[in-house]
C-alpha atoms as a PDB file:
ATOM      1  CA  UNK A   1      -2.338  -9.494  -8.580  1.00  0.00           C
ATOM      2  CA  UNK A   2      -1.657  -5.708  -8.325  1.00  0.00           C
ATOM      3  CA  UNK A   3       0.872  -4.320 -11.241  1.00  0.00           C
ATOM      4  CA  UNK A   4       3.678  -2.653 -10.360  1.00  0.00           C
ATOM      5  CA  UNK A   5       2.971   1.071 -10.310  1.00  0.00           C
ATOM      6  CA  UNK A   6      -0.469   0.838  -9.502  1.00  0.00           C
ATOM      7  CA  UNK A   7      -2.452   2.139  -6.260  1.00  0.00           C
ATOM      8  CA  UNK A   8      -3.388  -0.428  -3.759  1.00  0.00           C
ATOM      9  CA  UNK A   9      -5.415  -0.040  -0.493  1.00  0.00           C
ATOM     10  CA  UNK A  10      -4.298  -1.405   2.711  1.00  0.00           C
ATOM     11  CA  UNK A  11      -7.308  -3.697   4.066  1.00  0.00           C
ATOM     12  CA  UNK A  12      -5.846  -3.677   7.348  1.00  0.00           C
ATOM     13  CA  UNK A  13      -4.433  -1.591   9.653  1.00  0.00           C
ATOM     14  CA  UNK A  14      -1.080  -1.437  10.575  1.00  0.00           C
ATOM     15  CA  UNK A  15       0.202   0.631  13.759  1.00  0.00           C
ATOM     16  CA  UNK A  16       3.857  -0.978  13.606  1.00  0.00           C
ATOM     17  CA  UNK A  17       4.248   0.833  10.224  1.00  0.00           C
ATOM     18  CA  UNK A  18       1.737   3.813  11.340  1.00  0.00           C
ATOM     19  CA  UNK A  19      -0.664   2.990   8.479  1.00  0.00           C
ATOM     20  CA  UNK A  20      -4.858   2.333   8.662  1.00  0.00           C
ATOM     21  CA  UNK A  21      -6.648   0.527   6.547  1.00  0.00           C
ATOM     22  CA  UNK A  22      -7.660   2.618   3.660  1.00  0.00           C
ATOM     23  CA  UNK A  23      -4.393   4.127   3.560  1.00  0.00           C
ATOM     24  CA  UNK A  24      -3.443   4.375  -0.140  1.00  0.00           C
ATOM     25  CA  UNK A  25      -0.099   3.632  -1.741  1.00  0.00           C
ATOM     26  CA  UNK A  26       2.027   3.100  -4.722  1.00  0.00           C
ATOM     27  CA  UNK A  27       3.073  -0.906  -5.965  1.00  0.00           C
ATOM     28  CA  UNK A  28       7.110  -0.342  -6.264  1.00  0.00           C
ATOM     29  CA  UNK A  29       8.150  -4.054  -6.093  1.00  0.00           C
ATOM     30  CA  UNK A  30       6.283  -7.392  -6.078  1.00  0.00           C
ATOM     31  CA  UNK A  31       7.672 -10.490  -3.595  1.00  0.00           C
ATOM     32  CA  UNK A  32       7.158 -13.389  -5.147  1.00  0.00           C
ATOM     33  CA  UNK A  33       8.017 -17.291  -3.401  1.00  0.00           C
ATOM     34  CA  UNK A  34      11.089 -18.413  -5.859  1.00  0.00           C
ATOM     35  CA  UNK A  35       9.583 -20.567  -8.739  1.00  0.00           C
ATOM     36  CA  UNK A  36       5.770 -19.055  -8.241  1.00  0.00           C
ATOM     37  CA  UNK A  37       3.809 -16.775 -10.048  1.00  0.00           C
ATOM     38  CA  UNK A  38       1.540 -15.527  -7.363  1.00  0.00           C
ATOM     39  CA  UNK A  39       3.057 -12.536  -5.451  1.00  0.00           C
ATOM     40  CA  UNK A  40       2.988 -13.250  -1.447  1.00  0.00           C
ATOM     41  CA  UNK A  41       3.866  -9.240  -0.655  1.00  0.00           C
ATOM     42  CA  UNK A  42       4.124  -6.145  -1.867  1.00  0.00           C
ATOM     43  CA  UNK A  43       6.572  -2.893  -1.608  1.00  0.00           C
ATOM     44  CA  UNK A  44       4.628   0.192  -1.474  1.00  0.00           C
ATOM     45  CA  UNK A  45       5.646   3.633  -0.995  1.00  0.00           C
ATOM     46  CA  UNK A  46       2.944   5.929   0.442  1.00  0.00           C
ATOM     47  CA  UNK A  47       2.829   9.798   0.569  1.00  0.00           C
ATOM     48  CA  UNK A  48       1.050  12.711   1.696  1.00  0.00           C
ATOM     49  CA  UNK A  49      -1.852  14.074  -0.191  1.00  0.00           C
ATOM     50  CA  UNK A  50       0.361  16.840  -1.812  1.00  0.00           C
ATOM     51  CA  UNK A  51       2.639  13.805  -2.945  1.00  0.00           C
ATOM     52  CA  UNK A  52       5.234  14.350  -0.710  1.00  0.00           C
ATOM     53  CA  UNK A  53       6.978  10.312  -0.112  1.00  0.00           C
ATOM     54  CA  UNK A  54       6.658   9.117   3.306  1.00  0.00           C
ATOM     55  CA  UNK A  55       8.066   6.050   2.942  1.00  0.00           C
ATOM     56  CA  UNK A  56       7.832   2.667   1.568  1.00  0.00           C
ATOM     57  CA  UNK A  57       6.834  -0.369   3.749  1.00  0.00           C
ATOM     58  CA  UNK A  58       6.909  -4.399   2.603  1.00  0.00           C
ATOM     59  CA  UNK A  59       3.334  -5.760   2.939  1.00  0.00           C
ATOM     60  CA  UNK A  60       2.173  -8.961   2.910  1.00  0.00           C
ATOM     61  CA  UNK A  61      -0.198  -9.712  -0.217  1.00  0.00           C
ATOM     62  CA  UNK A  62      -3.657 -10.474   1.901  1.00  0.00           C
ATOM     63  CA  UNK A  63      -3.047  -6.871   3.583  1.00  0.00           C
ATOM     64  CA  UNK A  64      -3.562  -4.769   0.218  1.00  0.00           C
ATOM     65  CA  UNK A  65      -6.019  -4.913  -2.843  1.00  0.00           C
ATOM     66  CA  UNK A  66      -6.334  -2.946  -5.899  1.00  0.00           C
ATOM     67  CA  UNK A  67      -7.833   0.607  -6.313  1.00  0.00           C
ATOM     68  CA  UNK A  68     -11.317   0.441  -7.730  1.00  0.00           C
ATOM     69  CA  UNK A  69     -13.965   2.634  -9.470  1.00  0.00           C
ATOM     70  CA  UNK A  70     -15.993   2.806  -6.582  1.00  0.00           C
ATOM     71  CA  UNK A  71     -12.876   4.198  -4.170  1.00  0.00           C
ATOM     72  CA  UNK A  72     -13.061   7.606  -3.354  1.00  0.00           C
ATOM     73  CA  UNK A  73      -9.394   9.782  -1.540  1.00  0.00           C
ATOM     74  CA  UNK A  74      -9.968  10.549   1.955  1.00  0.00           C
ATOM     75  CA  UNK A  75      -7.673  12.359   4.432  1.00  0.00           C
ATOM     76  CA  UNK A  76      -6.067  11.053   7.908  1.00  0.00           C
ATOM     77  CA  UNK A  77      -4.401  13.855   9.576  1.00  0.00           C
ATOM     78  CA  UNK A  78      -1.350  11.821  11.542  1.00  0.00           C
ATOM     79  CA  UNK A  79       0.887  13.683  13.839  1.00  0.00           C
ATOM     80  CA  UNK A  80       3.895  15.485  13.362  1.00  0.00           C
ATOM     81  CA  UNK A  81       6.671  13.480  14.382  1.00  0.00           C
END
């Protein structure tokens, strides 16, 4: 399980949202199925490199992992909107 306001990588990409795998975010809520202890989502708000937010998008749980020692920051230039 990923804490709550810890990084997590998406493992997958995700054009409905805009997001690639690899894009990084920040854990801001965990779902969890009533009665279980085992999250089956996560909320995570992403932002630009300088930190600005670009929003927060509901993920499901086998779509993210947690950040690692190995992981190293890279950029994706997106376009303006």
């Amino acid at each position: 399980m990923i804490a709550e306001h810890a990084y997590a990588v998406l493992t997958r990409d995700m054009p409905e949202h805009g997001l690639a795998s690899g894009d990084v975010g920040v854990v801001i809520h965990i779902h969890r199925q009533s009665g279980k202890d085992e999250p089956i989502g996560y909320m995570l708000e992403l932002f630009t490199v300088d930190g600005r937010s670009i929003g927060e998008v509901s993920v499901p749980a086998d779509a993210v992992r947690a950040v690692n020692d190995n992981d190293r920051v890279q950029v994706r230039p997106v376009a303006a909107e």
